[in-house]
Protein backbone atom coordinates (compact mmCIF):
# COMPACT_ATOMS: atom_id res chain seq x y z
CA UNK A 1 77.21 105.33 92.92
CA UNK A 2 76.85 102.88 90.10
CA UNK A 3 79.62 100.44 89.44
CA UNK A 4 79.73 99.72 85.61
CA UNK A 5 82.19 97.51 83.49
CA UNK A 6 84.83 99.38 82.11
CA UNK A 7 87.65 98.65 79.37
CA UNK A 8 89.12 95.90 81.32
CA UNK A 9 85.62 94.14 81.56
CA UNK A 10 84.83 94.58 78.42
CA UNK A 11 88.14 93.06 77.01
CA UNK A 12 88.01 90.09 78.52
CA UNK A 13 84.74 89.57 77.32
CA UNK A 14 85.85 90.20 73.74
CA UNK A 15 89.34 87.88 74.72
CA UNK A 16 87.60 85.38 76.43
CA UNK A 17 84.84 84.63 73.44
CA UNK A 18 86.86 85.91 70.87
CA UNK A 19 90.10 83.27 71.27
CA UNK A 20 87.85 80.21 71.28
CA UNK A 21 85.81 80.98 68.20
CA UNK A 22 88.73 82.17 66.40
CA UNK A 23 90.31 78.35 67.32
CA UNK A 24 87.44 76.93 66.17
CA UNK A 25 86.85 78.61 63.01
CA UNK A 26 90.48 78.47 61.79
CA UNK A 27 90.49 74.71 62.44
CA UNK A 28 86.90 73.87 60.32
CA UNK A 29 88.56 76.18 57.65
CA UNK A 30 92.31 74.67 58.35
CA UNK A 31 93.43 78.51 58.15
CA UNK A 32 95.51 80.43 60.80
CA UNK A 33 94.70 83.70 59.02
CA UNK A 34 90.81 82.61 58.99
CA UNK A 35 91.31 81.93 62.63
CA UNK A 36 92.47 85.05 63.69
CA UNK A 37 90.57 87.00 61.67
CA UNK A 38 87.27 85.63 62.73
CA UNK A 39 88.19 85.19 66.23
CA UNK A 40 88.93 89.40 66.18
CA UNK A 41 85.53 90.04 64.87
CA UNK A 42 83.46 87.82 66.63
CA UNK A 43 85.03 88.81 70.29
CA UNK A 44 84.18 92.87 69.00
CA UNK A 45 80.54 91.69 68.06
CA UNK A 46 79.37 89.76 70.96
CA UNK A 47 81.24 92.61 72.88
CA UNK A 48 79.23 95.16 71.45
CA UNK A 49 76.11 93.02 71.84
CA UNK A 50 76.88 92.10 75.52
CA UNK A 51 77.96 96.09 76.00
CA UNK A 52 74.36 96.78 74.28
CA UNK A 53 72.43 94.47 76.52
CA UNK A 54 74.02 95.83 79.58
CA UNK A 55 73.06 99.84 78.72
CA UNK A 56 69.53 98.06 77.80
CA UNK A 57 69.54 96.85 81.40
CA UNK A 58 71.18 99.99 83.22
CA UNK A 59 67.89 101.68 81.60
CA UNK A 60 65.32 99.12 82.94
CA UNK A 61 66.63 99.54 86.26
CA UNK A 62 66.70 103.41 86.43
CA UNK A 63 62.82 102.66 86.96
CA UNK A 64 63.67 100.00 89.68
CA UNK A 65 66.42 102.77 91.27
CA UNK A 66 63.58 105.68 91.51
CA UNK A 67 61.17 103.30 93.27
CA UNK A 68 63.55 102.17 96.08
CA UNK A 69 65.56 105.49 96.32
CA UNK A 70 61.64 107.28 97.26
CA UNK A 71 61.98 104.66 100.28
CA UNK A 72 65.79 103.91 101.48
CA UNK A 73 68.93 105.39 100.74
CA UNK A 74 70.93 103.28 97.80
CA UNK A 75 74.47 103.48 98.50
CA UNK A 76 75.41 101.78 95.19
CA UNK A 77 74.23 99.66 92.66
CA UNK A 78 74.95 97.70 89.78
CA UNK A 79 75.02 94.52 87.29
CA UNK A 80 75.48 91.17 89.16
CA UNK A 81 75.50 87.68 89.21
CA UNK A 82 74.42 85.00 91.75
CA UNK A 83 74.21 81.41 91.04
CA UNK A 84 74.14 82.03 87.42
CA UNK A 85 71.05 84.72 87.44
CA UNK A 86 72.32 88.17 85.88
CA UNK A 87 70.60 90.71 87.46
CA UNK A 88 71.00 94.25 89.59
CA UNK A 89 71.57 94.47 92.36
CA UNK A 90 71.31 97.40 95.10
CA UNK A 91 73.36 98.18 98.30
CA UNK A 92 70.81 100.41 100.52
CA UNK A 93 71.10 101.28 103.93
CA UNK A 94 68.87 98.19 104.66
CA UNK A 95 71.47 95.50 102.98
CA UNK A 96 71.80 94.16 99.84
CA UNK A 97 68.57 93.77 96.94
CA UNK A 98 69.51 91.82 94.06
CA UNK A 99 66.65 91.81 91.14
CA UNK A 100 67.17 89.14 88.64
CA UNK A 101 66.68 89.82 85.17
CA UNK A 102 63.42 88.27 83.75
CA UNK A 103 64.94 85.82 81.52
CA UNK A 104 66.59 83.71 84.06
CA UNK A 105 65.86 80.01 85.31
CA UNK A 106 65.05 81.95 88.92
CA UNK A 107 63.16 85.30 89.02
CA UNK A 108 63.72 85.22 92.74
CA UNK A 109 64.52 89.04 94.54
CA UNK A 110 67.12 88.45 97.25
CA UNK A 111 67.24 90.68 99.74
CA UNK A 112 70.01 90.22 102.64
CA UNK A 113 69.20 92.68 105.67
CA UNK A 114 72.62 94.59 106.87
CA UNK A 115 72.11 92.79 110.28
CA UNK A 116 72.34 89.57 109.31
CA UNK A 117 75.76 90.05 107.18
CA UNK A 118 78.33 88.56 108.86
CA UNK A 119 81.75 88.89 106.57
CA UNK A 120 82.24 90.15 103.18
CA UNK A 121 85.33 88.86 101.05
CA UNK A 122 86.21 89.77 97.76
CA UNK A 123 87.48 86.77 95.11
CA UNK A 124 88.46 86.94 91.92
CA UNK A 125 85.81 88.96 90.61
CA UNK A 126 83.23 88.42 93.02
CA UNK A 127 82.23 89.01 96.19
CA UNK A 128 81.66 86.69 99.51
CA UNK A 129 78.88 87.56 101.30
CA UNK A 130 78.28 85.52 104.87
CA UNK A 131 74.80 85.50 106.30
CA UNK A 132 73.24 83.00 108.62
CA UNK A 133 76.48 80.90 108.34
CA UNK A 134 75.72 80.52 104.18
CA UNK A 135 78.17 81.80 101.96
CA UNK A 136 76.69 83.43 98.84
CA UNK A 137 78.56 84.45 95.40
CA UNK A 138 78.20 87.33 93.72
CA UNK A 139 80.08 88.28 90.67
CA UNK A 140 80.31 92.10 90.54
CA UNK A 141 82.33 94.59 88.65
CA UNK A 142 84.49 96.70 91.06
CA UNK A 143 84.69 93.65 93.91
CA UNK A 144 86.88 95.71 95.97
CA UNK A 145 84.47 99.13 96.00
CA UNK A 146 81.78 96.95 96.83
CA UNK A 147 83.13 95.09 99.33
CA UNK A 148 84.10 98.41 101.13
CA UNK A 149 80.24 100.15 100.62
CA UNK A 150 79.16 96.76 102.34
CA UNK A 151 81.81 97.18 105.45
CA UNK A 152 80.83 100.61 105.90
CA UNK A 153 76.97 99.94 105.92
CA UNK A 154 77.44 97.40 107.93
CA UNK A 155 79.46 99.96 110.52
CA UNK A 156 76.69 102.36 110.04
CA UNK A 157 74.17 100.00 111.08
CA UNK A 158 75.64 98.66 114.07
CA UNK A 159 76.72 102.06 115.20
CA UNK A 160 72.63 103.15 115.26
């Protein structure tokens, strides 16, 4: 299953870029209606430019999908984030792989084996994973669903 953003991701992207470029460009032109009007159309473009570069990504990691899927079972995957390196990442039956995008400060693949996950929480929009006493962030769409995958796998595992 791959968890993608969906309307409510997507507007809050467009909210949360549009509001403060539409602040700023009505005050340098000292015009509410230039404010607003600006602020609309710059939160739709860098949403459809941040919607663009995600589909762009979803594509580059079909080829990354195929290659682990002809060696381990992916239970779900999708766009993350951890310490500020967007990236995908993959729940398998073996834990979690996260591949970070190229472009980042750190190319580094994490991989966290099911065994040594030790709680999962969900916060805000990410999710708290515990291994060897370390807490690591990861900002996911659909928190909750992954959080539950995670819980399960980690059932699974300890069951075998």
């Amino acid at each position: 299953m791959v968890y993608k953003n969906g309307l409510k991701e997507y507007s809050l992207i467009a909210v949360l870029f549009g509001v403060p470029m539409g602040i700023l460009f009505g005050l340098s032109k000292l015009s509410f209606i230039v404010g607003v009007v600006s602020g609309v159309l710059s939160g739709l473009l860098f949403t459809l430019l941040m919607f663009l570069f995600i589909k762009v990504q979803e594509k580059k990691f079909d080829k990354k999908r195929i290659e682990i899927a002809k060696e381990r079972r992916i239970i779900c995957d999708g766009g993350a984030t951890i310490n500020g390196n967007g990236g995908w990442m993959f729940l398998t039956e073996n834990g979690i792989e996260f591949y970070p995008h190229k472009i980042n400060i750190s190319t580094e693949v994490i991989k966290i084996p099911t065994n040594m996950i030790e709680a999962v929480k969900t916060n805000k929009n990410q999710i708290l994973v515990t291994s060897n006493g370390k807490n690591i962030a990861i900002v996911v769409s659909h928190n909750k669903e992954w959080k539950k995958q995670i819980e399960k796998t980690i059932v699974n595992c300890s069951q075998q």
